[in-house]
Protein backbone atom coordinates (compact mmCIF):
# COMPACT_ATOMS: atom_id res chain seq x y z
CA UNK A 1 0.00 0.00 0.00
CA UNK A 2 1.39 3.78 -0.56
CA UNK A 3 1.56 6.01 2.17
CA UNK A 4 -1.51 8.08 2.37
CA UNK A 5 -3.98 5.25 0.91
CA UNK A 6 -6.70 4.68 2.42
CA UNK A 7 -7.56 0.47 1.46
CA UNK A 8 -10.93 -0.80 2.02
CA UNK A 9 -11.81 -4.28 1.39
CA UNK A 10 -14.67 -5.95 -0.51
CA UNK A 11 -16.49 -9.66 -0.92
CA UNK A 12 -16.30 -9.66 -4.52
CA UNK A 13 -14.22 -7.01 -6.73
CA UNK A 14 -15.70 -6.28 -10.14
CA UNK A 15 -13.08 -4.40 -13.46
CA UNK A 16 -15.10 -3.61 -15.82
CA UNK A 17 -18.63 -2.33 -16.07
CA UNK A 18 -19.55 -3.95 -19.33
CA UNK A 19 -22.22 -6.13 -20.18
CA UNK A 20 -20.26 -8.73 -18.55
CA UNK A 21 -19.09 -7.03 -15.05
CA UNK A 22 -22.32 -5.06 -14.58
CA UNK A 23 -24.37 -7.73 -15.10
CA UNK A 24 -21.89 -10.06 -12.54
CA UNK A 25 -21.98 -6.81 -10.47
CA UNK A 26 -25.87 -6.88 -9.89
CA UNK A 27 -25.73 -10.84 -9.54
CA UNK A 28 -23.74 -10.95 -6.82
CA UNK A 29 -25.38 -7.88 -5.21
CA UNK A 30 -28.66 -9.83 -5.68
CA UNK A 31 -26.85 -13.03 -3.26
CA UNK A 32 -26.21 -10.73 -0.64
CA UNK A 33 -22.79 -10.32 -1.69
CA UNK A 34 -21.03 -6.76 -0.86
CA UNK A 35 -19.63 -5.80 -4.22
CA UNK A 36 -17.60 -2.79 -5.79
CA UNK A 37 -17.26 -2.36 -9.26
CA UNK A 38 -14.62 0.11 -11.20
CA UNK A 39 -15.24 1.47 -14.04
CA UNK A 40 -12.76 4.04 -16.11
CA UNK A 41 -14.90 5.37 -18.59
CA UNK A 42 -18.70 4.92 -18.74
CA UNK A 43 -21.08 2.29 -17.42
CA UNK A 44 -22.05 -0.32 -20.11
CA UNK A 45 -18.88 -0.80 -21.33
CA UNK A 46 -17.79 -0.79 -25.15
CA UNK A 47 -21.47 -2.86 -25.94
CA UNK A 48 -23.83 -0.13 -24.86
CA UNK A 49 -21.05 3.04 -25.30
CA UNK A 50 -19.48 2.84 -28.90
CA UNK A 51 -20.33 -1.01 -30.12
CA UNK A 52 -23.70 -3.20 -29.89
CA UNK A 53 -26.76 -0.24 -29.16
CA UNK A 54 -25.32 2.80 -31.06
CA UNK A 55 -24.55 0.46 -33.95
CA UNK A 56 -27.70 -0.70 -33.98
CA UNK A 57 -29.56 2.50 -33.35
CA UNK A 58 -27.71 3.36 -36.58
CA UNK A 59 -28.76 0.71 -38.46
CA UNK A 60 -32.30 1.10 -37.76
CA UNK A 61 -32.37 4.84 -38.84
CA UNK A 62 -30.21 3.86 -41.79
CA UNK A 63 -33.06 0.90 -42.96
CA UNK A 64 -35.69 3.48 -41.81
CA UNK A 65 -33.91 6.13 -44.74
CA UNK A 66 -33.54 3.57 -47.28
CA UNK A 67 -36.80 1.68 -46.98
CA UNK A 68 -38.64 4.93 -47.27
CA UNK A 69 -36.60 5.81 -50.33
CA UNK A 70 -37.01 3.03 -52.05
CA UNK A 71 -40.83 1.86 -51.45
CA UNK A 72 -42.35 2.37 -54.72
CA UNK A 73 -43.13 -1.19 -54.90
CA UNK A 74 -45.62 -0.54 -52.27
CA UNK A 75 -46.76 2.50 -53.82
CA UNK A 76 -44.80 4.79 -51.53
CA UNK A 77 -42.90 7.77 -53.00
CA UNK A 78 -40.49 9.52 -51.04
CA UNK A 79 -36.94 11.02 -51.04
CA UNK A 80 -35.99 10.79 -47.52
CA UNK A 81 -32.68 13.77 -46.38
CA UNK A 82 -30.15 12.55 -43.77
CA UNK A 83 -29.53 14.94 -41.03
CA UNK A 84 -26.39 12.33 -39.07
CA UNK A 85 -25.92 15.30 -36.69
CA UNK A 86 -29.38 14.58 -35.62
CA UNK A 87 -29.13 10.73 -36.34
CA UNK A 88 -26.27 10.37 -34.31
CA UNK A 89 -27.65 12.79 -31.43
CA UNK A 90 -30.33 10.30 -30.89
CA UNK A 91 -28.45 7.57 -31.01
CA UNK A 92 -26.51 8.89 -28.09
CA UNK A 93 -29.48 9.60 -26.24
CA UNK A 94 -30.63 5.80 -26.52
CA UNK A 95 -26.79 5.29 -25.21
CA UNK A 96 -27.33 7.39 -22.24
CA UNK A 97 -30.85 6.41 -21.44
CA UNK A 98 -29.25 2.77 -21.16
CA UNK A 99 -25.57 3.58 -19.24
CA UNK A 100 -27.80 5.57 -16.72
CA UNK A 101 -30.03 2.40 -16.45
CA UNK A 102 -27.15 0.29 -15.82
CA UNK A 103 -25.67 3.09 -13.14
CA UNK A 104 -29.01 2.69 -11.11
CA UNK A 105 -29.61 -0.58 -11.57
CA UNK A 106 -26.15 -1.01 -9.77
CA UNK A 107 -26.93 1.04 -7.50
CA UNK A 108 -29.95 -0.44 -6.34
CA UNK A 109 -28.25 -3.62 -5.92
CA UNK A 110 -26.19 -2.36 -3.24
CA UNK A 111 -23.10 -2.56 -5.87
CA UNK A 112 -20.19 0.04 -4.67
CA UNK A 113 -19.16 2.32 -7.90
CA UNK A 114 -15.87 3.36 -8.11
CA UNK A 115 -14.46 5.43 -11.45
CA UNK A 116 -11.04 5.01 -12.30
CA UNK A 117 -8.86 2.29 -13.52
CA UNK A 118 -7.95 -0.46 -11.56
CA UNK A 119 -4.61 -2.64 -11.83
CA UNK A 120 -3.52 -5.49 -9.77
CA UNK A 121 -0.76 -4.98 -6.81
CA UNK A 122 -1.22 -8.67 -5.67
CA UNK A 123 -3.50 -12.00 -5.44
CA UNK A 124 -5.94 -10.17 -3.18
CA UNK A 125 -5.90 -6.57 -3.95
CA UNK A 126 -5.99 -4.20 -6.50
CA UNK A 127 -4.85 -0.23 -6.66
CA UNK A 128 -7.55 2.04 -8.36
CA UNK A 129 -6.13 5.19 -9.77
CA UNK A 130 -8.86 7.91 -10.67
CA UNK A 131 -9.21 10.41 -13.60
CA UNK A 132 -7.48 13.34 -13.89
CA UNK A 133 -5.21 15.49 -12.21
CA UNK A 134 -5.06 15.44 -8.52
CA UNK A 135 -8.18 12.30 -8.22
CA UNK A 136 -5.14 10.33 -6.30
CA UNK A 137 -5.52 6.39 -5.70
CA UNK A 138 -7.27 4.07 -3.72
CA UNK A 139 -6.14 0.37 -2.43
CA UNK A 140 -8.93 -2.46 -2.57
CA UNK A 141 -8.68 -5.94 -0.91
CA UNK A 142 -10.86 -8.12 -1.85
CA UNK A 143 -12.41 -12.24 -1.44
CA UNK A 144 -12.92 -12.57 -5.14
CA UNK A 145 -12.48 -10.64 -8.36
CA UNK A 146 -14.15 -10.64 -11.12
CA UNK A 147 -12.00 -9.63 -14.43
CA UNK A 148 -13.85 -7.47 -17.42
CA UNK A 149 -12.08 -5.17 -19.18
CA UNK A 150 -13.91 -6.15 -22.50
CA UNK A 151 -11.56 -5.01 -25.80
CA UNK A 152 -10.37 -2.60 -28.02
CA UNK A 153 -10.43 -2.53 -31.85
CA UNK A 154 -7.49 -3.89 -33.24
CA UNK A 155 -5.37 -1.34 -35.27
CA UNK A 156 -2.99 -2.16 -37.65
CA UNK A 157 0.42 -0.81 -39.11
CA UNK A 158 -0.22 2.24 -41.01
CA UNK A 159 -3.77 3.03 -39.87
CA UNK A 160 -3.38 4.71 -36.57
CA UNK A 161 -6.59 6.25 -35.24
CA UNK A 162 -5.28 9.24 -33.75
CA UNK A 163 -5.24 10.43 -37.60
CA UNK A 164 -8.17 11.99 -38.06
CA UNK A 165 -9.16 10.18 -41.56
CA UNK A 166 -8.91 6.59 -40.12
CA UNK A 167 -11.56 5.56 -38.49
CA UNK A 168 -12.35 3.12 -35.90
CA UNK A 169 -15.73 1.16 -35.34
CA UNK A 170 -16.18 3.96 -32.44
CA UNK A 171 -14.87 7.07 -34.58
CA UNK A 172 -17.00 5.63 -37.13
CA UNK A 173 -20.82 5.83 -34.93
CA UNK A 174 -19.58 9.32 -33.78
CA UNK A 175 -19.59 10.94 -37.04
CA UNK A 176 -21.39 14.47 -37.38
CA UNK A 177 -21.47 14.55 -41.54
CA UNK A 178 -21.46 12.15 -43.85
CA UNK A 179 -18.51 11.40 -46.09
CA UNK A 180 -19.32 10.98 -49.77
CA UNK A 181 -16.89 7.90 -49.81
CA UNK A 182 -15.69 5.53 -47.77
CA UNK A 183 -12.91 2.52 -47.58
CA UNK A 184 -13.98 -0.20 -45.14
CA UNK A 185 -10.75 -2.76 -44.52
CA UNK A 186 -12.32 -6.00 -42.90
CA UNK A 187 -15.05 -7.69 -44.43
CA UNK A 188 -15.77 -9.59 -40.90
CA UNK A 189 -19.28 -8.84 -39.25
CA UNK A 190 -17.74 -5.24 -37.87
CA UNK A 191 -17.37 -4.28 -41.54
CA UNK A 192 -20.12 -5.36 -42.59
CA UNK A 193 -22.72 -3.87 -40.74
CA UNK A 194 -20.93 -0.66 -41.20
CA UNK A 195 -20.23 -0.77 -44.63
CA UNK A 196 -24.42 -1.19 -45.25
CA UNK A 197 -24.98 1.40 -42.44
CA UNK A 198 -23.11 4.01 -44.99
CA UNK A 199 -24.38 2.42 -48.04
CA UNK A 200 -27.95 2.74 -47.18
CA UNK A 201 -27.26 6.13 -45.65
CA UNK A 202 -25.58 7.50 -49.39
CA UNK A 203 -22.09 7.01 -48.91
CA UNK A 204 -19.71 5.19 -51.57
CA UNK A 205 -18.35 2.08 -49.65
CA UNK A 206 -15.46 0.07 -50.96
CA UNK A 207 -14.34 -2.79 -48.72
CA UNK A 208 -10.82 -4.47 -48.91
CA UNK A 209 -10.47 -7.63 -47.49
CA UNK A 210 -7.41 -10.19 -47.16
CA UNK A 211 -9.67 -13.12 -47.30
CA UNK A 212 -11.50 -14.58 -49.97
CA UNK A 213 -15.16 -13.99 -48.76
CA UNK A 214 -17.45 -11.94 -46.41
CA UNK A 215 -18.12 -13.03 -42.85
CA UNK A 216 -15.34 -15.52 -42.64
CA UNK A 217 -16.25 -18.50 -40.22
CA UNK A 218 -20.20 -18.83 -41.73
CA UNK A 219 -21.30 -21.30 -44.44
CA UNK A 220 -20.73 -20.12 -48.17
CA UNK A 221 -24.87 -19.78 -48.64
CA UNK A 222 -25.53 -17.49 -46.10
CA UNK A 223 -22.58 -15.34 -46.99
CA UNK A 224 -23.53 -15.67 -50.84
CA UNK A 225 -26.96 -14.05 -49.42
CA UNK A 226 -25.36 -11.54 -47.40
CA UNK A 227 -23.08 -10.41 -50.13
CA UNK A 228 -25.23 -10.35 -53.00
CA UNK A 229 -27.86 -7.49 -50.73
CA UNK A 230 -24.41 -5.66 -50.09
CA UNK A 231 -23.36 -5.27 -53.95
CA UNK A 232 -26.65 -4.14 -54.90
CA UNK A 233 -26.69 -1.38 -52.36
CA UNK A 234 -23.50 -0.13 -54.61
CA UNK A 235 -20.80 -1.66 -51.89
CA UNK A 236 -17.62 -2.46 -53.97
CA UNK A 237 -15.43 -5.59 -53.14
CA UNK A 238 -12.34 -5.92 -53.18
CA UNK A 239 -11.11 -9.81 -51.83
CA UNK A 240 -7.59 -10.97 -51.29
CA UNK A 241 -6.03 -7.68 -50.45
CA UNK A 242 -4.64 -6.20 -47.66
CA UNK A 243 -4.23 -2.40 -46.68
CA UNK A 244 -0.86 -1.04 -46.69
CA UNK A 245 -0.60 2.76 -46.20
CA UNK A 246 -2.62 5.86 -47.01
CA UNK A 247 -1.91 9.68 -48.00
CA UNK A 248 -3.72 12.83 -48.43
CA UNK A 249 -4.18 13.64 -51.84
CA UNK A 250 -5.90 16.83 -53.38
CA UNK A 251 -9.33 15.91 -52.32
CA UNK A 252 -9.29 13.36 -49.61
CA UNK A 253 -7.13 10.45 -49.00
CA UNK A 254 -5.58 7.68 -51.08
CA UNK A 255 -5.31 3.65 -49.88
CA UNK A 256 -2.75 1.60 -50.93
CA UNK A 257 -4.16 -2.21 -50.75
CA UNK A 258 -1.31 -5.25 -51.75
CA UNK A 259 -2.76 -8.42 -52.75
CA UNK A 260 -2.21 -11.61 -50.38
CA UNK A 261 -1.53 -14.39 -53.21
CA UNK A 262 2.53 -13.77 -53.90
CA UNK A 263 1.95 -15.88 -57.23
CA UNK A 264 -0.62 -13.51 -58.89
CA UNK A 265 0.95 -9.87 -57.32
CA UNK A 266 4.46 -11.54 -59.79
CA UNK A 267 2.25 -12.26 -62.76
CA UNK A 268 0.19 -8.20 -62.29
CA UNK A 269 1.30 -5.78 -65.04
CA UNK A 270 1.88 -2.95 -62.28
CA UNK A 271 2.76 -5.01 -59.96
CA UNK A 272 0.68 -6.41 -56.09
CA UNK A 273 -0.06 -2.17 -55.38
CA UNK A 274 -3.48 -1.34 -55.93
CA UNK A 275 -5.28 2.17 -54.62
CA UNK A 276 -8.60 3.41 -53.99
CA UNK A 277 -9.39 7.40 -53.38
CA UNK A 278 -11.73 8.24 -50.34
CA UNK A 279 -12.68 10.67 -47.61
CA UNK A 280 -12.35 8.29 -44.66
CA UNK A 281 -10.95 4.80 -44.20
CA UNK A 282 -12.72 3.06 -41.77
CA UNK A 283 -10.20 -0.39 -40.17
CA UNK A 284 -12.67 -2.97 -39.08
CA UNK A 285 -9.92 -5.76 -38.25
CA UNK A 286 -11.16 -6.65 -35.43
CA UNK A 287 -11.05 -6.69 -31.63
CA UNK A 288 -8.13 -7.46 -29.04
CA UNK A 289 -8.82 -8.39 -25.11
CA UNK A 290 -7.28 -5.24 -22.96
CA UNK A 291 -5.96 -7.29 -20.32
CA UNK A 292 -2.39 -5.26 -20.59
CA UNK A 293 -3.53 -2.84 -18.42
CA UNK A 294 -4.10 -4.90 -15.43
CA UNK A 295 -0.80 -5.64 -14.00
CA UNK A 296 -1.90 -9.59 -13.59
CA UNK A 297 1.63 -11.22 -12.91
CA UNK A 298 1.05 -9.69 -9.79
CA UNK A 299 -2.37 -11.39 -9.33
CA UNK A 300 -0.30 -14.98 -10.39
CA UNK A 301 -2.43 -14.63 -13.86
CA UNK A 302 -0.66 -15.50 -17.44
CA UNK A 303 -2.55 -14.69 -20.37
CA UNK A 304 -2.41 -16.92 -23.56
CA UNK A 305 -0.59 -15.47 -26.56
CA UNK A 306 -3.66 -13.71 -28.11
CA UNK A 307 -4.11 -11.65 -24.61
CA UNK A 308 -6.46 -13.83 -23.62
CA UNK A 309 -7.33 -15.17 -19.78
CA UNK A 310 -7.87 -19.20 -19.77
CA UNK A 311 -10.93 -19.71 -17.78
CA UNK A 312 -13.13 -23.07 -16.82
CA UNK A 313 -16.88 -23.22 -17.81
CA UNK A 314 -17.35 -21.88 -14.18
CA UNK A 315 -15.38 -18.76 -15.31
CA UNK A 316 -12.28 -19.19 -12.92
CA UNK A 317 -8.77 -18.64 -13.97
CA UNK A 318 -5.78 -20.59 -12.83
CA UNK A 319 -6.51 -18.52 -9.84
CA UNK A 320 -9.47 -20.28 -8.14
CA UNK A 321 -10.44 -16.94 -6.36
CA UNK A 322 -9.89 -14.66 -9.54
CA UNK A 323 -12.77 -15.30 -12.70
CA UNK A 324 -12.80 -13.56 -16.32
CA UNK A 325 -15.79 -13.02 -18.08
CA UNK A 326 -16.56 -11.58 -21.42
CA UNK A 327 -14.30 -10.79 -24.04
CA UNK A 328 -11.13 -11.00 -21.85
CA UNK A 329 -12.32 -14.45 -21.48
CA UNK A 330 -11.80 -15.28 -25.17
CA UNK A 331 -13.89 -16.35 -27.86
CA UNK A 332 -16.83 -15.67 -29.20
CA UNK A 333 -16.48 -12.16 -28.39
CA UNK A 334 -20.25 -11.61 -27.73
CA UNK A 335 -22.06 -9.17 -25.08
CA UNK A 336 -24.52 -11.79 -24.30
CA UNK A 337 -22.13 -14.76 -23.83
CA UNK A 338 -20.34 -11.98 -21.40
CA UNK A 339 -23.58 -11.51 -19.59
CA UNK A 340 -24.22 -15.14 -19.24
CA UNK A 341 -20.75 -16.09 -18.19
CA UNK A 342 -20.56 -12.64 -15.47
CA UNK A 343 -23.66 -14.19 -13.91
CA UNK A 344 -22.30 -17.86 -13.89
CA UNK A 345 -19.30 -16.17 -11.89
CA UNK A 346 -21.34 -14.47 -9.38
CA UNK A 347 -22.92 -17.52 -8.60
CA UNK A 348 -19.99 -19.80 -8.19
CA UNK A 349 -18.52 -16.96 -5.44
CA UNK A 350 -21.83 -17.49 -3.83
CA UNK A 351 -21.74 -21.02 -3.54
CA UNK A 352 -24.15 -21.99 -6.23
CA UNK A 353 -23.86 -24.95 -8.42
CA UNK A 354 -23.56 -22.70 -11.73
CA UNK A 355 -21.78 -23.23 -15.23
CA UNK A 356 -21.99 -22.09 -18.47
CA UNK A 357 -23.20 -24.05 -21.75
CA UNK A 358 -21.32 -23.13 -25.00
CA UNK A 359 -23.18 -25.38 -26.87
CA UNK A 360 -26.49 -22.81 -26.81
CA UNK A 361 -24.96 -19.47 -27.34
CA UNK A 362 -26.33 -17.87 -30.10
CA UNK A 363 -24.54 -15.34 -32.44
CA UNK A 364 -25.88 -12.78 -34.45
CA UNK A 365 -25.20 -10.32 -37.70
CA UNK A 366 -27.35 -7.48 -38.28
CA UNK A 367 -26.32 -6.80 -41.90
CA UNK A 368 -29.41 -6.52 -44.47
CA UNK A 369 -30.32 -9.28 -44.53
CA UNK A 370 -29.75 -10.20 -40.57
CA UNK A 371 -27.48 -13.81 -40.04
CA UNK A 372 -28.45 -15.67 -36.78
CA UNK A 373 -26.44 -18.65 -35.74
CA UNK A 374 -26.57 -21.14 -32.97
CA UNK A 375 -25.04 -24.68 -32.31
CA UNK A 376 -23.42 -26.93 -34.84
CA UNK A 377 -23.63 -26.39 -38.80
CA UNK A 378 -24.23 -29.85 -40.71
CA UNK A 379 -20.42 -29.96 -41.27
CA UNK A 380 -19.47 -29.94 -37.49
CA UNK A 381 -22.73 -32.05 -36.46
CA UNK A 382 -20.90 -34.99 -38.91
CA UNK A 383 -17.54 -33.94 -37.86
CA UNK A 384 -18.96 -34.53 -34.21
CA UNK A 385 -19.93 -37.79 -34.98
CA UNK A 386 -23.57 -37.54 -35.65
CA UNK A 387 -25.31 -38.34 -38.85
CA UNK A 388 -26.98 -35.18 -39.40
CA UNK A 389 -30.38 -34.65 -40.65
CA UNK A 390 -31.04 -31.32 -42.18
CA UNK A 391 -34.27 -29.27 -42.41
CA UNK A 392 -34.93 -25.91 -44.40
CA UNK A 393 -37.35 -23.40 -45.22
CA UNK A 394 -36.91 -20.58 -47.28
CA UNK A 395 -38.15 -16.99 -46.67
CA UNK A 396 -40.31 -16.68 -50.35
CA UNK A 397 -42.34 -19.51 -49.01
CA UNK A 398 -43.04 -17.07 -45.81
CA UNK A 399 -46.59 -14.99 -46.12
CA UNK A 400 -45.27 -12.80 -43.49
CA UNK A 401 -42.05 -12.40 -45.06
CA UNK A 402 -43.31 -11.47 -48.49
CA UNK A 403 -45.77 -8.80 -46.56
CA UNK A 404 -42.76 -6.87 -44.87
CA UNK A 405 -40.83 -6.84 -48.71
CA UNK A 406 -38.37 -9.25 -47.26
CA UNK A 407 -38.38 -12.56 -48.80
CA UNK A 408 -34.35 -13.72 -49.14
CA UNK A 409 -32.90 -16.30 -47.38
CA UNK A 410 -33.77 -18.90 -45.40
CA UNK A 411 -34.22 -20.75 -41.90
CA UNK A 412 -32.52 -24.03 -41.60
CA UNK A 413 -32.17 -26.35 -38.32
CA UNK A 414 -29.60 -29.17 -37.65
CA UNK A 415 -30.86 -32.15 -35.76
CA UNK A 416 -29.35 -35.86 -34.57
CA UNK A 417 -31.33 -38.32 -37.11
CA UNK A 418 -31.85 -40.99 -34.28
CA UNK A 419 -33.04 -39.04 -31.68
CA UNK A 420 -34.19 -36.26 -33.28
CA UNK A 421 -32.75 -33.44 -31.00
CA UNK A 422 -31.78 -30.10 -32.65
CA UNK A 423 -28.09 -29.41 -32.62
CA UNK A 424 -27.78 -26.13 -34.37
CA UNK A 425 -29.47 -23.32 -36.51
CA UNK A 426 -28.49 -21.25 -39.28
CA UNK A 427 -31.13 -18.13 -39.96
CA UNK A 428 -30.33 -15.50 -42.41
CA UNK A 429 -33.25 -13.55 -43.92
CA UNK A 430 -35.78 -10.60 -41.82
CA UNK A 431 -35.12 -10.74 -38.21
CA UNK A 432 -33.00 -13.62 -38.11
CA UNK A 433 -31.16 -12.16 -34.98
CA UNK A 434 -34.57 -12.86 -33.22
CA UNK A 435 -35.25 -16.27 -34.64
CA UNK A 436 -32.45 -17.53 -33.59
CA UNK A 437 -33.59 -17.12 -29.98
CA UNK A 438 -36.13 -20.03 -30.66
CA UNK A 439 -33.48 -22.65 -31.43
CA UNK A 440 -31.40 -21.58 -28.75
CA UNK A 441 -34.02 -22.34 -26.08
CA UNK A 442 -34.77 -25.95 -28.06
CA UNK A 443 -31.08 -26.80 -27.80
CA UNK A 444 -31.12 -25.63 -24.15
CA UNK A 445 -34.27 -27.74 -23.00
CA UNK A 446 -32.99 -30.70 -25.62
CA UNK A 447 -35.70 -30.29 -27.71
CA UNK A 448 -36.69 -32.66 -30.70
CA UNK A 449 -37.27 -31.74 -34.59
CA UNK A 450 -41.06 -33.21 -33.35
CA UNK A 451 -41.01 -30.99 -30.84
CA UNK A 452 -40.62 -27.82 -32.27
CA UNK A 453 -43.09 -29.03 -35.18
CA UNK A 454 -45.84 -29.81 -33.36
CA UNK A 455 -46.03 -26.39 -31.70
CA UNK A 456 -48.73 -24.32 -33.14
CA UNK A 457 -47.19 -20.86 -34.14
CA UNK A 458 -48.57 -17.58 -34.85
CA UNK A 459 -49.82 -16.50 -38.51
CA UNK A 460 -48.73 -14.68 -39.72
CA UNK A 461 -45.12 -15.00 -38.21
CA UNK A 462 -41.56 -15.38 -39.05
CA UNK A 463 -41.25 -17.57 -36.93
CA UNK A 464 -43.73 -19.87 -38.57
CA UNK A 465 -40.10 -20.51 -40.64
CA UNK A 466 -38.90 -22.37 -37.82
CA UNK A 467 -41.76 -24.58 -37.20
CA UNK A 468 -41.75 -25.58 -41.57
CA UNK A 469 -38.15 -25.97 -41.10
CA UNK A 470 -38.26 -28.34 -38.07
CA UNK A 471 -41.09 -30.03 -40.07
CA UNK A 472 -38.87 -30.40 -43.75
CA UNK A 473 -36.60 -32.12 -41.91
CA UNK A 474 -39.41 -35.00 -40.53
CA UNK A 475 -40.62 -34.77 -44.18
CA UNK A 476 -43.40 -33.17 -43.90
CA UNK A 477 -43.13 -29.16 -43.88
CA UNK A 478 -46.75 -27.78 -45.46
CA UNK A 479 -45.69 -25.07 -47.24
CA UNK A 480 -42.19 -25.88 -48.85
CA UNK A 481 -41.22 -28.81 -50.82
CA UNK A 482 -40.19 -31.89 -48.76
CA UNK A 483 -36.30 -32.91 -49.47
């Protein structure tokens, strides 16, 4: 302890007021557990500050532009101006109506709040040093702690954000004019959901990607969907490149993209160079752990080689009174897995018999049109050693669909033949990100393909998708051809 501290001491220490330490936070204030949570910026973390709700909130008003301009169909005429000033001003009142939320909801737990940022000085305390000049340091001792920090966009060599024409995912939602073009580097779900954001809203998008493909890790038909809505919004692709460099030219900036495959860059007349003229580069790489900042050799914690902490599926590191939850915690890098996993950890602290399933956590892409994910593709069902039995339903065979315009894509479920229980999901098409929800709980309570068929669903729904699709796969779907 420095001279002058003043240390106080705590059951359970919470870094990190994300959507995985507030939600631990509130948990373990709701098992009578006396809690303090630090935070160094704002409550909600990156998810409800600069990633998941102001992203969103701009791509609603960006659908709600484009759908009214282009509604003729439907017999509606209209040529819709974008104000972003005023776009983004509500978005960031949605962000503060929810931070605020989370500060009283916190509060009303009985959770101690403490700004300022917080960095191991052994296995049972940490020293919290707050904002600006003067704010001093306090020491905490604590039972437990319960490990946050979230992540950071990744930035690579030549793109640093502290010039004002490169963008990050954050810089990006903050924007108070639109620029009239736009290069997006990272073609990952990030990039995507940006790149139509600016699309929709006017902007000329070009994306530059290393890999071959949009949304690496999904299956090639629900990318195929995703990219084909993306080139006829006018986004330009540009696959097996990488960024190398930029410069200002006359009237905005110049990127310098090198292609990846060494064999083709010797064969191009001109050589691997290739460069695209914007007004912004937005680098949508994406995202690193921030565990760096957290002194943790002194807590007896070694993260991986990614930055990583190893935890169990109780959330504990190799420290057995120390957890990580969220994206610290490793992959998938989702808010809601956070959540999940921050609750799990409260609970183990307070004695309870709590762990967290993998198997169900769902994943979702809100590009136009949305991707929803959950469990095992038909590829990793076999490679798991099941014979697979697959069931689809496509959105043009949807009345409900066809009423809201939006007819592509297509729900399809993954079950065990022999037993019949659902193993995965794959939605892309209208609201997919909500669909997705149903197959999650089915895989949770071990639900059958019968199961979900036999339930009587709402017309006209969406969701009446899952039912047909539970129902191809037993043969018998009513409204789509049986396989």
């Amino acid at each position: 302890m420095v001279v002058g501290d003043i240390a106080t001491g705590t059951d359970v220490l919470v870094i990190g007021a994300g959507p995985g330490g507030y939600v631990a936070a509130i948990r373990a204030g709701q098992l009578d557990l006396d809690v303090t949570l630090v935070e160094k910026d704002a409550y909600g973390g990156s998810c409800l500050n600069h990633g998941c709700i102001p992203s969103k909130a701009m791509i609603t008003a960006a659908d709600v532009a484009h759908e009214a301009g282009n509604a003729e169909e439907m017999g509606v005429h209209a040529d819709p101006a974008v104000d972003l000033a005023k776009m983004v001003e509500w978005k960031d009142g949605v962000v503060d109506q929810l931070t605020s939320g989370v500060e009283k909801l916190n509060k009303a737990n009985g959770v101690n709040l403490i700004e300022g940022r917080a960095e191991f000085a052994d296995e049972n305390s940490v020293r919290v040093a707050h904002g600006g000049e003067g704010q001093g340091s306090e020491t905490v001792e604590f039972e437990h702690a319960i490990i946050a920090t979230g992540s950071r966009p990744i930035e690579i060599p030549g793109f640093s954000y502290e010039d004002e024409p490169v963008l990050s995912s954050r810089d990006a939602l903050a924007l108070d004019s639109l620029p009239d073009s736009m290069v997006v580097v990272g073609a990952g779900y990030i990039g995507m959901e940006l790149s139509t954001v600016f699309a929709k809203l006017g902007t000329d998008v070009t994306v530059v990607e290393m890999l071959d493909d949009v949304l690496p890790g999904y299956e090639d038909d629900v990318k195929r969907i995703v990219r084909d809505r993306a080139e006829s919004l006018g986004i330009d692709f540009h696959f097996g490149r990488t960024a190398s460099g930029w410069e200002e030219v006359d009237d905005g900036i110049r990127v310098s993209t090198e292609t990846v495959d060494e064999e083709a860059a010797a064969e191009a007349d001109g050589g691997a160079a290739e460069t695209f003229d914007a007004d912004k580069v937005l680098v949508a790489v994406g995202r690193q752990p921030v565990t760096d900042t957290l002194n943790l050799e002194a807590a007896g914690i070694e993260p991986n080689d990614d930055g990583f902490i190893e935890t169990d599926d109780r959330a504990r590191t190799e420290q057995d009174h120390i957890f990580a939850v969220g994206d610290v915690a490793g992959e998938p890098m989702l808010a809601h897995k956070g959540s999940k996993e921050g609750e799990v950890a409260a609970e183990v602290i307070a004695g309870e018999p709590a762990a967290l399933d993998y198997q169900a956590v769902p994943a979702a892409v809100f590009t136009d049109p949305e991707v929803g994910t959950v469990g095992l593709t038909e590829a990793e069902a076999e490679d798991a050693g099941f014979t697979p039995v697959v069931g689809q339903f496509p959105f043009r065979a949807s009345g409900r669909a066809l009423t809201t315009g939006e007819d592509e894509g297509f729900v399809r479920v993954v079950a065990d033949e022999d037993s019949g229980f659902i193993l995965g999901a794959q939605v892309v098409g209208p609201e997919a990100s909500e669909l997705i929800a149903e197959f999650g709980l089915a895989i949770e309570m071990g639900a059958t393909l019968e199961d979900v068929a036999s339930t009587v669903h709402t017309h006209p729904t969406l969701a009446e998708g899952v039912m047909e699709a539970c129902a191809n796969a037993l043969g018998h779907a009513i409204h789509a051809l049986n396989r």
